[in-house]
C-alpha atoms as a PDB file:
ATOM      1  CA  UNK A   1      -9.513  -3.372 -63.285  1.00  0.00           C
ATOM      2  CA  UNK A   2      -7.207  -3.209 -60.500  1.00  0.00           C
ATOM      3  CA  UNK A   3      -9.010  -5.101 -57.439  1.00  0.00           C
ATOM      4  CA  UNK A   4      -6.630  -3.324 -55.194  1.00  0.00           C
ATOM      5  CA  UNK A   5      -7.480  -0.168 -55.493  1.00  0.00           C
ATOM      6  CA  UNK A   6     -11.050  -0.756 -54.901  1.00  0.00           C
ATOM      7  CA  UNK A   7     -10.997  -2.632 -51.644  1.00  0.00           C
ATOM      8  CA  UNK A   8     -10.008   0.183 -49.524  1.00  0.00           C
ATOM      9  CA  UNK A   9     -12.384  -0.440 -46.721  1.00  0.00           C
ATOM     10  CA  UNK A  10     -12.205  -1.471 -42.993  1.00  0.00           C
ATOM     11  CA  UNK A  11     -14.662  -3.928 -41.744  1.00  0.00           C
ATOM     12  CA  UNK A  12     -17.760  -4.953 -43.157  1.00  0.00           C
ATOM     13  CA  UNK A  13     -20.358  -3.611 -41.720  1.00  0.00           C
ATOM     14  CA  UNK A  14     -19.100  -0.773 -40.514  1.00  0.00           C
ATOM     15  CA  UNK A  15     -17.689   0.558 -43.866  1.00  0.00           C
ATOM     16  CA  UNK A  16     -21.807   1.051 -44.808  1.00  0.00           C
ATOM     17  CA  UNK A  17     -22.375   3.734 -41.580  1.00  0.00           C
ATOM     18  CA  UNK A  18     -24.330   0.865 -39.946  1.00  0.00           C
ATOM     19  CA  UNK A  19     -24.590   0.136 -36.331  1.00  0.00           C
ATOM     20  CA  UNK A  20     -23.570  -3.046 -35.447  1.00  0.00           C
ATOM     21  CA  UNK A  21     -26.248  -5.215 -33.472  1.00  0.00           C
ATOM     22  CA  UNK A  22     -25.576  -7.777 -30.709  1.00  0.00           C
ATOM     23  CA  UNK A  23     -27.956 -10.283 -32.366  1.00  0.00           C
ATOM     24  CA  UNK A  24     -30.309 -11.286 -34.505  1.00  0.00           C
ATOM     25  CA  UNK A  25     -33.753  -8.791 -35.166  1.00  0.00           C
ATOM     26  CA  UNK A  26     -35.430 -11.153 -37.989  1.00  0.00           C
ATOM     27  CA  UNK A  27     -38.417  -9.700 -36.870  1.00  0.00           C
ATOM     28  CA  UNK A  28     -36.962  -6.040 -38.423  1.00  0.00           C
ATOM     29  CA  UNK A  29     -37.538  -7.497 -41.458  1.00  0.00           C
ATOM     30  CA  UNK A  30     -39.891 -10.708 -41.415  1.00  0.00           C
ATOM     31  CA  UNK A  31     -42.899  -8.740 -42.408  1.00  0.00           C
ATOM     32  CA  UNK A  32     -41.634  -5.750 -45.009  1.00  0.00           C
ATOM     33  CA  UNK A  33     -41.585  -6.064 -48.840  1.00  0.00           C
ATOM     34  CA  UNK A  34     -39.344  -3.419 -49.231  1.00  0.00           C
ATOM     35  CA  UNK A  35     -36.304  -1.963 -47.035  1.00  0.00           C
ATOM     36  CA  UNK A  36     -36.157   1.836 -46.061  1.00  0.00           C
ATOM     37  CA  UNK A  37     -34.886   1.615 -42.863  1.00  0.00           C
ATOM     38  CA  UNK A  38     -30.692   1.704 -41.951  1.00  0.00           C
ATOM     39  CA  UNK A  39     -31.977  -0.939 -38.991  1.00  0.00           C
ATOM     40  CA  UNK A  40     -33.742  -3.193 -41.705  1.00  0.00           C
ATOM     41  CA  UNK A  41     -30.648  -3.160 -43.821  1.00  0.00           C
ATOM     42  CA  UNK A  42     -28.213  -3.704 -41.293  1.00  0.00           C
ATOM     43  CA  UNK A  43     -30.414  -6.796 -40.268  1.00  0.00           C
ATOM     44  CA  UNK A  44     -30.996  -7.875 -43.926  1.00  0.00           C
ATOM     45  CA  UNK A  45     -27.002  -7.600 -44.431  1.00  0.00           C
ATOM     46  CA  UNK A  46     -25.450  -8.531 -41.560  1.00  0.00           C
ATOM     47  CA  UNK A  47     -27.674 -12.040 -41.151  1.00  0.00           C
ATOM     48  CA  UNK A  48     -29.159 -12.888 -44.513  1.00  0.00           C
ATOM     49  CA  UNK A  49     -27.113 -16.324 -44.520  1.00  0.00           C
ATOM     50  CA  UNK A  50     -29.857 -17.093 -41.200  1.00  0.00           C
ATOM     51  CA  UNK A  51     -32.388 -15.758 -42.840  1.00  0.00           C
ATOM     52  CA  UNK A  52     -32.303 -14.965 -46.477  1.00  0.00           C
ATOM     53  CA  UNK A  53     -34.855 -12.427 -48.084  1.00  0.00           C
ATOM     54  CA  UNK A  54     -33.076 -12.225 -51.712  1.00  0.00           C
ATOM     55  CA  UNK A  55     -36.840 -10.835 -52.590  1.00  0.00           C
ATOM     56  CA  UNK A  56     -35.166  -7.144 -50.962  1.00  0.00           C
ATOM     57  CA  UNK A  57     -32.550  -7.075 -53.452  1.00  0.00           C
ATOM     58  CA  UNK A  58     -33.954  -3.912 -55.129  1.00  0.00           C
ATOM     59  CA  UNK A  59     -34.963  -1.906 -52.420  1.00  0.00           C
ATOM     60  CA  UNK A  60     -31.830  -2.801 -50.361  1.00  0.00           C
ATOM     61  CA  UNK A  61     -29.528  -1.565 -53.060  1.00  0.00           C
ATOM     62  CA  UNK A  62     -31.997   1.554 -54.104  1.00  0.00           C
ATOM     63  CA  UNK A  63     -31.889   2.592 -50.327  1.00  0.00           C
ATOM     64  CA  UNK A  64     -27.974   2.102 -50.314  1.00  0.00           C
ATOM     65  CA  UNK A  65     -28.083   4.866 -53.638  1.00  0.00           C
ATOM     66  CA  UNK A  66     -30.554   7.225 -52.265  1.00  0.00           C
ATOM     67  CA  UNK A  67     -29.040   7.434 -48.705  1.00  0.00           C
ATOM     68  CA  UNK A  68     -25.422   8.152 -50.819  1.00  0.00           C
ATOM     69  CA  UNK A  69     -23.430   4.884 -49.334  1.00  0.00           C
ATOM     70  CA  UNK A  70     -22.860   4.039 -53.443  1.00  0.00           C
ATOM     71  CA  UNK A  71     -21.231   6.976 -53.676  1.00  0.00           C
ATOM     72  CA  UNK A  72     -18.681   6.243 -51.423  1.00  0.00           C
ATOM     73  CA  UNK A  73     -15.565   3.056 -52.637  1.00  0.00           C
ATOM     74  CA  UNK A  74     -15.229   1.781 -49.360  1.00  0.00           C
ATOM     75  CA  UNK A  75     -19.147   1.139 -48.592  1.00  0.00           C
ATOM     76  CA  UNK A  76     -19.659   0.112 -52.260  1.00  0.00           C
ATOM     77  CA  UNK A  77     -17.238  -2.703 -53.304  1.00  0.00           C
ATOM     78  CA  UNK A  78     -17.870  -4.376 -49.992  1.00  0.00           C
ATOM     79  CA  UNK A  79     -22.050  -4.113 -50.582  1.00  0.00           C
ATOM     80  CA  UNK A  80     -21.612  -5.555 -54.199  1.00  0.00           C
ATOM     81  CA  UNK A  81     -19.377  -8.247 -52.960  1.00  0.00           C
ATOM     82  CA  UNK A  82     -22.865  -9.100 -51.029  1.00  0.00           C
ATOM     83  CA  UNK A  83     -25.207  -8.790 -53.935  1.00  0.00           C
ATOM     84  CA  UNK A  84     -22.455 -10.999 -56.272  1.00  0.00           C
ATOM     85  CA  UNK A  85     -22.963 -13.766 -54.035  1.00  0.00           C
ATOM     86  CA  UNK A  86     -27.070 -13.336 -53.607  1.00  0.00           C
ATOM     87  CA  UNK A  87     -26.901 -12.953 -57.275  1.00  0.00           C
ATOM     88  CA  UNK A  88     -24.747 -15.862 -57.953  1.00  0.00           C
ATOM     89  CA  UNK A  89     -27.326 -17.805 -55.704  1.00  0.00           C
ATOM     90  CA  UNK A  90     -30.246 -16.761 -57.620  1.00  0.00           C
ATOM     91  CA  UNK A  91     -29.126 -16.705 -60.945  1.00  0.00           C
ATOM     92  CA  UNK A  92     -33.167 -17.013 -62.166  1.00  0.00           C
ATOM     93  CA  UNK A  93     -33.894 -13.509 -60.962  1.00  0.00           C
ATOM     94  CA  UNK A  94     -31.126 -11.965 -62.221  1.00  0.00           C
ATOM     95  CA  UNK A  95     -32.206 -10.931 -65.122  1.00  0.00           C
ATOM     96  CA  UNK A  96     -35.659  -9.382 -63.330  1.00  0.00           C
ATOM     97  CA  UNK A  97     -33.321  -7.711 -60.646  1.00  0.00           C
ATOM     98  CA  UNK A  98     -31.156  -6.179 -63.526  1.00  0.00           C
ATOM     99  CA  UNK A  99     -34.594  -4.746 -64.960  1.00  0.00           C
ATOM    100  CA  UNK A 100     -35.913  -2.856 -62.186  1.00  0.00           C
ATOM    101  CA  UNK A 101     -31.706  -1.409 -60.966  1.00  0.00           C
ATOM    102  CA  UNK A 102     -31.082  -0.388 -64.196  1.00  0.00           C
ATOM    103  CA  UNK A 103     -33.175   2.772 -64.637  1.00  0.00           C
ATOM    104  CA  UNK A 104     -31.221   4.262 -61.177  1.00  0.00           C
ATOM    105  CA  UNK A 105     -28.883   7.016 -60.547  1.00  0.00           C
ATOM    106  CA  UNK A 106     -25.805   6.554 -62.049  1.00  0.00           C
ATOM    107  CA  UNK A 107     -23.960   5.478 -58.955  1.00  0.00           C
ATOM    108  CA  UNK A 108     -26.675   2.981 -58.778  1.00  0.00           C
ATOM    109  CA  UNK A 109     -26.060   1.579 -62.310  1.00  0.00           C
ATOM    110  CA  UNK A 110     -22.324   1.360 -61.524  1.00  0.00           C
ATOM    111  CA  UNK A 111     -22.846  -0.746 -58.331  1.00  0.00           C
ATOM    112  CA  UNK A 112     -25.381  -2.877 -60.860  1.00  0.00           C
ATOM    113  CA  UNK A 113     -22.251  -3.306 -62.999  1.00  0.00           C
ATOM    114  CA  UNK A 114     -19.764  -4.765 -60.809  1.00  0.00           C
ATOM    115  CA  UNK A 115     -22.279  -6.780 -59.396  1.00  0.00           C
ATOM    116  CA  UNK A 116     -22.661  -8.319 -62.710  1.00  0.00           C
ATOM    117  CA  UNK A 117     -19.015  -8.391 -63.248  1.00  0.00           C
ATOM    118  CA  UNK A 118     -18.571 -10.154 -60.036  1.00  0.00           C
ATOM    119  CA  UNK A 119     -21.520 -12.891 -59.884  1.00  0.00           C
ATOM    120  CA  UNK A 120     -20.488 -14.161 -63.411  1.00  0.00           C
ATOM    121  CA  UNK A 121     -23.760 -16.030 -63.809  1.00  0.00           C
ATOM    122  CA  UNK A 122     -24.640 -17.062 -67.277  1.00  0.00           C
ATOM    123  CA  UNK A 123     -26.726 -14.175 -68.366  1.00  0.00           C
ATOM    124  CA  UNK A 124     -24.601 -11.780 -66.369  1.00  0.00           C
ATOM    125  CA  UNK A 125     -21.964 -10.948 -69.270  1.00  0.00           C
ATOM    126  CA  UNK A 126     -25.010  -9.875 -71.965  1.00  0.00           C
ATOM    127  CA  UNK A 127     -26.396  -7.650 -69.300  1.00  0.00           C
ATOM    128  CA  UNK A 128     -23.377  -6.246 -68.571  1.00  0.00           C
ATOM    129  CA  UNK A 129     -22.573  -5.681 -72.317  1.00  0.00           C
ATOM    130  CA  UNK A 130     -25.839  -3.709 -72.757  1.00  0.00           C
ATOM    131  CA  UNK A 131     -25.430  -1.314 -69.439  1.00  0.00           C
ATOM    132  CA  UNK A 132     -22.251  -0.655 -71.312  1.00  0.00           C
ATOM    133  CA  UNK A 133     -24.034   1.257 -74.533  1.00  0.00           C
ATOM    134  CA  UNK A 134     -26.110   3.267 -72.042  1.00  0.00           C
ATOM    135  CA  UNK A 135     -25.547   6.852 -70.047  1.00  0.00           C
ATOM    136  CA  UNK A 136     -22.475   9.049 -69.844  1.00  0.00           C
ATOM    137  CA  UNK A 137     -19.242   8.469 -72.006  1.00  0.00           C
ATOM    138  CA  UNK A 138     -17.631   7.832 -68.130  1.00  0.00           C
ATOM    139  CA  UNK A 139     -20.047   4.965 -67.482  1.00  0.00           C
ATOM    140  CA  UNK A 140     -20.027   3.652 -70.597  1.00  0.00           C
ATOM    141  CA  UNK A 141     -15.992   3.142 -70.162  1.00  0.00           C
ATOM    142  CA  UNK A 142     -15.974   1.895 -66.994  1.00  0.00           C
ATOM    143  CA  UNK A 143     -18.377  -1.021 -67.833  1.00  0.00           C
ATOM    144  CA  UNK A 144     -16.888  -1.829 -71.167  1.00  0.00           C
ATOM    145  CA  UNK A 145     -13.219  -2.428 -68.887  1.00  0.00           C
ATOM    146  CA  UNK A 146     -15.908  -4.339 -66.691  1.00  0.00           C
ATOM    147  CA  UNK A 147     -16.692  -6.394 -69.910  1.00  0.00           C
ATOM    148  CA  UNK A 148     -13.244  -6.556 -70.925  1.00  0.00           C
ATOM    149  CA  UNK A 149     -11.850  -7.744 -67.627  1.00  0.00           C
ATOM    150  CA  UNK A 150     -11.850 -11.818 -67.267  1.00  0.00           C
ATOM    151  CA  UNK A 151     -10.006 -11.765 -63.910  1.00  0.00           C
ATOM    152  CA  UNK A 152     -12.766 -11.658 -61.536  1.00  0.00           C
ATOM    153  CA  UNK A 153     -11.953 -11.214 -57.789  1.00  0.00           C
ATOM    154  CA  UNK A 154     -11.657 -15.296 -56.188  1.00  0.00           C
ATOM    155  CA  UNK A 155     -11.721 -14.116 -52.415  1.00  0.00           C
ATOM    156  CA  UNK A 156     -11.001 -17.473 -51.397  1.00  0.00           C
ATOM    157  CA  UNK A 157      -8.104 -18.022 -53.030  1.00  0.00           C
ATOM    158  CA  UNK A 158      -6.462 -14.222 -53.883  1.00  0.00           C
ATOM    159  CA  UNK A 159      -3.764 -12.885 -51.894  1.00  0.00           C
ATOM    160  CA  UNK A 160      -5.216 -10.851 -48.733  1.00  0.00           C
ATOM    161  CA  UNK A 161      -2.973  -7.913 -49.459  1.00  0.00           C
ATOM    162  CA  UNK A 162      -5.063  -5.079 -47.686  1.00  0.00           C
ATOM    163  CA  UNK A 163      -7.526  -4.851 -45.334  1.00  0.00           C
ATOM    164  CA  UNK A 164     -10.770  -3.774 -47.671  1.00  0.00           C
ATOM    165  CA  UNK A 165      -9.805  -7.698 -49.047  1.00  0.00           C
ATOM    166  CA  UNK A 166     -11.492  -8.457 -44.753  1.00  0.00           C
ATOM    167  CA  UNK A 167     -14.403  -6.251 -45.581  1.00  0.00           C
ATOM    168  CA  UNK A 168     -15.245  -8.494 -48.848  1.00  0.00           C
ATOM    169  CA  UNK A 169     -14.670 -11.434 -46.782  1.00  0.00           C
ATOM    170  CA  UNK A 170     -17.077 -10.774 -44.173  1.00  0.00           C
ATOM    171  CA  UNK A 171     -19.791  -9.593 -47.426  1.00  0.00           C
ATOM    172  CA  UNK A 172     -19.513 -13.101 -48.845  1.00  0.00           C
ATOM    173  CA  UNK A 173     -20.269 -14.981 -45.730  1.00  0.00           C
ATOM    174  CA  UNK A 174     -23.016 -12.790 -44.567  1.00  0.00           C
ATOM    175  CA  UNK A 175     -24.366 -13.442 -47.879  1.00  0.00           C
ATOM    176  CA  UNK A 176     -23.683 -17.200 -47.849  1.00  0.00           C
ATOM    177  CA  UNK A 177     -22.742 -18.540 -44.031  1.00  0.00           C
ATOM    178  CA  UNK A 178     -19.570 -20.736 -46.075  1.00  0.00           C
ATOM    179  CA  UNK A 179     -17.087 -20.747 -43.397  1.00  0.00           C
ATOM    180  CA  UNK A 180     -14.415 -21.021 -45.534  1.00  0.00           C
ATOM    181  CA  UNK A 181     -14.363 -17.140 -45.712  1.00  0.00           C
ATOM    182  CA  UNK A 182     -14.063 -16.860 -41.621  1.00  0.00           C
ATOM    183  CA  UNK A 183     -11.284 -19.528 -42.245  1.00  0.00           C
ATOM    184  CA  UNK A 184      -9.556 -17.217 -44.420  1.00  0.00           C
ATOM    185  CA  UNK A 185      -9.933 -14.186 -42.227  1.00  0.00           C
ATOM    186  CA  UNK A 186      -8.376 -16.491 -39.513  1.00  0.00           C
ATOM    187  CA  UNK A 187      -5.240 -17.482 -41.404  1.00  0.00           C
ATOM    188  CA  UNK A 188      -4.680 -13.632 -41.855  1.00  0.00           C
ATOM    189  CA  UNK A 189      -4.067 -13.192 -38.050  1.00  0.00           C
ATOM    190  CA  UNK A 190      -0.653 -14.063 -37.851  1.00  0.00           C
ATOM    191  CA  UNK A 191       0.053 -11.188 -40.249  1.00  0.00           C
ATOM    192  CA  UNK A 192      -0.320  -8.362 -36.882  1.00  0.00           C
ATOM    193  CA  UNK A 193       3.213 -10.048 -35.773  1.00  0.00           C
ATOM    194  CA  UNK A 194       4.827  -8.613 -39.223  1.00  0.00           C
ATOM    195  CA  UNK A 195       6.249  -5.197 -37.363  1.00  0.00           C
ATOM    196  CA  UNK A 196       8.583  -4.741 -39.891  1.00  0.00           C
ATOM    197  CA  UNK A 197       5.310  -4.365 -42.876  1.00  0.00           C
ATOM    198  CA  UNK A 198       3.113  -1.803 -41.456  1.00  0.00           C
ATOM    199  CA  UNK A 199       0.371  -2.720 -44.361  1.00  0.00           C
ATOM    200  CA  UNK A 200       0.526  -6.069 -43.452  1.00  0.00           C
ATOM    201  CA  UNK A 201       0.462  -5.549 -39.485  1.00  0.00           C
ATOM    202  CA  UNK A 202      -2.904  -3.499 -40.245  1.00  0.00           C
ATOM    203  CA  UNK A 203      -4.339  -6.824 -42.046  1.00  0.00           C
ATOM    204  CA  UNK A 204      -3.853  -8.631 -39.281  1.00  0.00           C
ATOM    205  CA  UNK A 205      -5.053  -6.072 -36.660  1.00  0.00           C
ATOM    206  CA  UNK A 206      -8.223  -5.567 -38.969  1.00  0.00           C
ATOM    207  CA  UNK A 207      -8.573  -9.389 -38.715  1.00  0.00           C
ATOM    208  CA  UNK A 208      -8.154  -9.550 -34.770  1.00  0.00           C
ATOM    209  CA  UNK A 209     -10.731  -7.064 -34.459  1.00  0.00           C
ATOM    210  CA  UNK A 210     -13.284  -8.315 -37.098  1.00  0.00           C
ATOM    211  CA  UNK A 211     -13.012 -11.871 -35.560  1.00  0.00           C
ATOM    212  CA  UNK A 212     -12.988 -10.698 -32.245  1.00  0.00           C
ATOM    213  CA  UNK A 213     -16.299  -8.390 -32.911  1.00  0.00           C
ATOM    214  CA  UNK A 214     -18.353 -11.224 -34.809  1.00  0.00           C
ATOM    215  CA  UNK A 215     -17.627 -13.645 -33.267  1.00  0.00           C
ATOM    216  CA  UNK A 216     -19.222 -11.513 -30.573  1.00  0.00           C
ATOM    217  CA  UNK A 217     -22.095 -11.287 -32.391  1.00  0.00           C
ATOM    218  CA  UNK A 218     -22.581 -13.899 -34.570  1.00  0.00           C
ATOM    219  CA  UNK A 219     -22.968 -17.909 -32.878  1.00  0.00           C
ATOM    220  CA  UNK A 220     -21.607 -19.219 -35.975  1.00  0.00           C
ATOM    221  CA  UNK A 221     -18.251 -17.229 -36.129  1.00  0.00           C
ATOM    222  CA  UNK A 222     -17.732 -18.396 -32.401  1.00  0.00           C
ATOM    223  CA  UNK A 223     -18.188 -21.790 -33.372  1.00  0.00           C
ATOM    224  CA  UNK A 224     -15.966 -21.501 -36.765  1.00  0.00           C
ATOM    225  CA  UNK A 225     -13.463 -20.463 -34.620  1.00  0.00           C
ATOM    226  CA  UNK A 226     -13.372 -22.951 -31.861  1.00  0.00           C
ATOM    227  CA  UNK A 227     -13.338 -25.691 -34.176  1.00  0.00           C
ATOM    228  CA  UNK A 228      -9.821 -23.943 -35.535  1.00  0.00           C
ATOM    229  CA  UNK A 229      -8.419 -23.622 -32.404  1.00  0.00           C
ATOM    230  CA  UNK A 230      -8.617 -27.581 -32.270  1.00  0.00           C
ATOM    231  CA  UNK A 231      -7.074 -27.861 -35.914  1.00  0.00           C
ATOM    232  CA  UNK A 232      -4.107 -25.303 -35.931  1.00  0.00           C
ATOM    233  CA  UNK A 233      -1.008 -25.958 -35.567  1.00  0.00           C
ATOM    234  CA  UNK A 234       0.374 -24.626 -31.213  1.00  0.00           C
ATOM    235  CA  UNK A 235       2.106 -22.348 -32.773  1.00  0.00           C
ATOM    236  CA  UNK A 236      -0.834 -20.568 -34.553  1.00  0.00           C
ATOM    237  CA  UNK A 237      -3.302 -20.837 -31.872  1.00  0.00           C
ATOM    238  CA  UNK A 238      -2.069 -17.782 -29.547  1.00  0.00           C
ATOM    239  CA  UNK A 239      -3.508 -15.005 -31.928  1.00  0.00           C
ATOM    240  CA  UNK A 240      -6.619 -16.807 -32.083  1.00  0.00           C
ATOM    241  CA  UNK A 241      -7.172 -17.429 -28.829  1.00  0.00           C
ATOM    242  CA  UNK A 242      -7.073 -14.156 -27.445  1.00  0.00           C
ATOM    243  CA  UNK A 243      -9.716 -13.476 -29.834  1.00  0.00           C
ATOM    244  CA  UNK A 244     -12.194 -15.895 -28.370  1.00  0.00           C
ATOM    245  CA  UNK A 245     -11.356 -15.208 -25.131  1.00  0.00           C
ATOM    246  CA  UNK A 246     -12.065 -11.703 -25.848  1.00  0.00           C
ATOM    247  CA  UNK A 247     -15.637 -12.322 -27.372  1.00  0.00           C
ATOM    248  CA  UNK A 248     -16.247 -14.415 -24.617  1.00  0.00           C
ATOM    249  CA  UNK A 249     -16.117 -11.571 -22.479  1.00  0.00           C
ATOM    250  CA  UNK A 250     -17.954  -9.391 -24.140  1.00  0.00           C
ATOM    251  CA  UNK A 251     -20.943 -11.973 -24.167  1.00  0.00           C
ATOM    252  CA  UNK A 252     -20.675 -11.998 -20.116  1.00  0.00           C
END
């Protein structure tokens, strides 16, 4: 499976149709056992590393099918890059999860798929293998190249070559909070001084914006990136910069 030709989105959330909020809501969600709401999965999505509800798995990804965002590459890859890592942290429900997703539409049962293919959990391959004797010849095809396909997607370590490769970024520390993946958005800015590479220029403008937006929004993404403004190098600090200074002013 070519990983490039999937991540073709620009900026997590946004890729889902979901409007961004200026904070936290916890209380959106604190009391629900199921989500059915675009506000209660924009909260559970966007801030599930402050407060994580891994319990809304199913009805978070059954809303995403019946409201059509599955059906769409650029909201889906980005979505399942957030259920690999709640999956990954929860590798006992997995199997319980995979139960209940299963019997879904087909675009559903797809996104189940490369979630499987991407959490690589111990169990995960076997479930994969038996989606794969199930439905349409189509499905059945795309999860046996699924099965077939060791090279799973290491977003902290692959080449950033587009700017859907952001969007996944942003997914896995939602899901998580590691700030290694806000690190790796921030070592993509320098990439908008690249005039002669247009594709590349747009990585780094996604990245400017992104930062500039969550950081905005999210305390934590502020704080990542003051701390690198103390560590880089001068000469990487300008891009940076202007992106604090320009969530700073938003926050006024």
């Amino acid at each position: 499976m070519n990983i490039r030709h999937i991540l073709s989105g620009l900026v997590f959330p946004l890729v889902l149709g979901l409007s961004l909020c200026a904070q936290s809501r916890p209380e959106l969600i604190k009391s629900i056992d199921r989500i059915t709401t675009e506000g209660q999965l924009s909260e559970w999505l966007m801030y599930y590393y402050l407060h994580p509800r891994p319990d809304l798995v199913v009805s978070a990804t059954q809303f995403m099918s019946t409201q059509g965002g599955l059906q769409k590459a650029s909201a889906e890859m980005p979505f399942c890059v957030f259920l690999a890592n709640v999956f990954a942290a929860n590798a006992a429900k997995v199997e319980t999860w995979f139960g209940e997703l299963r019997t879904g539409a087909e675009n559903q049962k797809s996104a189940l798929a490369l979630v499987l293919w991407m959490a690589g959990t111990s169990g995960s391959q076997d479930l994969l293998k038996s989606l794969s004797r199930e439905g349409p010849a189509g499905f059945q095809k795309y999860v046996n190249e699924l099965v077939a396909d060791d090279h799973r997607p290491d977003f902290l370590h692959d080449e950033i070559k587009d700017p859907g490769f952001l969007d996944a970024l942003w997914a896995s520390f939602f899901a998580s909070g590691d700030e290694r993946y806000v690190k790796r958005i921030i070592s993509a800015l320098p990439l908008v001084q690249e005039k002669s590479d247009i594709e590349r220029m747009l990585i780094g403008g996604a990245a400017r914006w992104s930062l500039a937006s969550n950081a905005y929004q999210h305390p934590k993404v502020m704080q990542i990136c003051e701390a690198q403004l103390k560590e880089l190098p001068a000469e990487q600090r300008s891009a940076l910069a202007e992106v604090v200074q320009s969530a700073r002013e938003r926050q006024k």
